[in-house]
Protein backbone atom coordinates (compact mmCIF):
# COMPACT_ATOMS: atom_id res chain seq x y z
CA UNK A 1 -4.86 4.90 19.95
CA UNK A 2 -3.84 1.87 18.38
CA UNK A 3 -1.12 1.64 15.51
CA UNK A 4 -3.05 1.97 12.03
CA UNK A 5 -2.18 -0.79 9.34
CA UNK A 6 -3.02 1.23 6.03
CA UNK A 7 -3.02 -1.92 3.53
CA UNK A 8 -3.71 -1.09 -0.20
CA UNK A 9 -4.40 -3.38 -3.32
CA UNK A 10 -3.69 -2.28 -6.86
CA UNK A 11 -5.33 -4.17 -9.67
CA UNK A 12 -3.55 -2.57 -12.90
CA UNK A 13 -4.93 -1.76 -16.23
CA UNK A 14 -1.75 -3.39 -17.70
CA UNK A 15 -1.58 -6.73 -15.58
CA UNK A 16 1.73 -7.54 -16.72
CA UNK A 17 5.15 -7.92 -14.42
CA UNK A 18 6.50 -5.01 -15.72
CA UNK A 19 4.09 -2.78 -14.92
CA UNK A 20 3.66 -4.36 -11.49
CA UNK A 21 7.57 -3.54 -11.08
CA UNK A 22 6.81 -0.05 -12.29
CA UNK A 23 4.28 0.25 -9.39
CA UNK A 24 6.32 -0.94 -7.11
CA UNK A 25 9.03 1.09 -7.69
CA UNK A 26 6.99 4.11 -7.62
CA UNK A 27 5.67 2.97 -3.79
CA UNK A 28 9.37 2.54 -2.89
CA UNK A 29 10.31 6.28 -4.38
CA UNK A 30 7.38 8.03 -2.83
CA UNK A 31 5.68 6.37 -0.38
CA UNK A 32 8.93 5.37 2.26
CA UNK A 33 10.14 7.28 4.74
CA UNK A 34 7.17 9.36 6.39
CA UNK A 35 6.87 10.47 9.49
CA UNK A 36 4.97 8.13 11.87
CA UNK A 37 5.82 5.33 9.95
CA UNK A 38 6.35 1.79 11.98
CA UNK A 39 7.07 -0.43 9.10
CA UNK A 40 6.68 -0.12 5.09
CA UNK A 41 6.19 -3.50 2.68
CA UNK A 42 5.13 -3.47 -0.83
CA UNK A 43 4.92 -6.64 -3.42
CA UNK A 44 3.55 -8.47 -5.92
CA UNK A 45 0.90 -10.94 -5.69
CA UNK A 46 2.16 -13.98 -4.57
CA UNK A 47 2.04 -17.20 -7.35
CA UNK A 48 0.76 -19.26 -4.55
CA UNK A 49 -3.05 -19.94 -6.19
CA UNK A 50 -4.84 -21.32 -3.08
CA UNK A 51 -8.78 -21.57 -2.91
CA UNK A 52 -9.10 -19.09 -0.29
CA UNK A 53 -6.33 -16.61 -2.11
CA UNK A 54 -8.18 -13.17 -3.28
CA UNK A 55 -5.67 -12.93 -6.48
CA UNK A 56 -7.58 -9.80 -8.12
CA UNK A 57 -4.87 -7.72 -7.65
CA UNK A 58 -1.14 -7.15 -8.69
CA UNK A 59 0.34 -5.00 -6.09
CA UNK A 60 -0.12 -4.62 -2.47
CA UNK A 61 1.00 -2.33 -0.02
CA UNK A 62 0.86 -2.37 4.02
CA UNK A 63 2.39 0.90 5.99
CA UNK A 64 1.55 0.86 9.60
CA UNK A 65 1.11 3.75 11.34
CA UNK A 66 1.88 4.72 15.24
CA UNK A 67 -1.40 6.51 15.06
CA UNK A 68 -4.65 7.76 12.44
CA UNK A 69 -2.70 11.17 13.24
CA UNK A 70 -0.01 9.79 11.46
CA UNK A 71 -1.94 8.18 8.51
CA UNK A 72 -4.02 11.36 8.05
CA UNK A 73 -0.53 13.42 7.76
CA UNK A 74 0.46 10.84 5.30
CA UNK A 75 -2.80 11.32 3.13
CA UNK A 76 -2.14 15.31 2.80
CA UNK A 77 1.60 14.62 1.81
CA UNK A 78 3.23 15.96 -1.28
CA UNK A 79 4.94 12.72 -1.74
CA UNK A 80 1.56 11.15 -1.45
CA UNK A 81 -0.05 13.40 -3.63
CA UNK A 82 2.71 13.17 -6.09
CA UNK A 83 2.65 8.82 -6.44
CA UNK A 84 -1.21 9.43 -7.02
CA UNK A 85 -0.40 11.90 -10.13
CA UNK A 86 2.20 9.42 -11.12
CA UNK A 87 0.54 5.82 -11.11
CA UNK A 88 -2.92 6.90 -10.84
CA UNK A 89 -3.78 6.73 -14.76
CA UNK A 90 -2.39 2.92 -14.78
CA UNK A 91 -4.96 1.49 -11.69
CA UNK A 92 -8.11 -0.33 -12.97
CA UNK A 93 -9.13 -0.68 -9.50
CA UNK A 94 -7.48 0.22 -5.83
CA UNK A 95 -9.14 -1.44 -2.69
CA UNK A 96 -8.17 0.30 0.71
CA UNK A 97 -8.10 -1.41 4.15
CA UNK A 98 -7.06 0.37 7.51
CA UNK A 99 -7.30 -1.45 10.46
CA UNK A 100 -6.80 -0.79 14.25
CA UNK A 101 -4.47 -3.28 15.06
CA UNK A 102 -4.24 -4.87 18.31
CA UNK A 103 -0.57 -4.66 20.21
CA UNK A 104 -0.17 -7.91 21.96
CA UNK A 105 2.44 -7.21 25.10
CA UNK A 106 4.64 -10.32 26.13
């Protein structure tokens, strides 16, 4: 199986920095650090306004995964379970993308 990038977009009810930071900080305490992780990156939308630029969000997240086995541990987590309960109430909207991603060798 191919790693898994597990890419997820936050729009926020409260669209302002600080509760973007809030967010963020709340990825970086819960979120990091499980098992089958390959690489963790969370931020706010860039101020880079660009015709083609999707800017309906404030916060995104990518973790890539070795495996799905790995995501799907992820998704049953405490941790996971616990940064839902935490930031849940402040998302207007959350857009989820996994992907397969192809591993280019050389």
């Amino acid at each position: 199986m191919p790693p898994l990038s597990h890419a997820v977009y936050f729009t926020l009810k409260d669209r302002t920095p600080v509760a973007a930071a809030q967010l963020v900080a709340g990825c970086r305490k819960w979120l990091t650090g499980h098992p089958g992780t390959l690489s963790f990156s969370v931020g706010t939308v860039a101020d880079y306004d660009r015709q083609v630029n999707d800017r309906d969000f404030d916060v995104a997240l990518v973790i890539v995964f070795e495996s799905h086995d790995a995501h799907d541990v992820y998704q049953q987590a405490e941790r996971h379970d616990a940064f839902i309960a935490e930031h849940a109430p402040t998302w207007a909207k959350v857009r989820v993308f996994d992907t397969d991603l192809a591993v280019h060798e050389g």
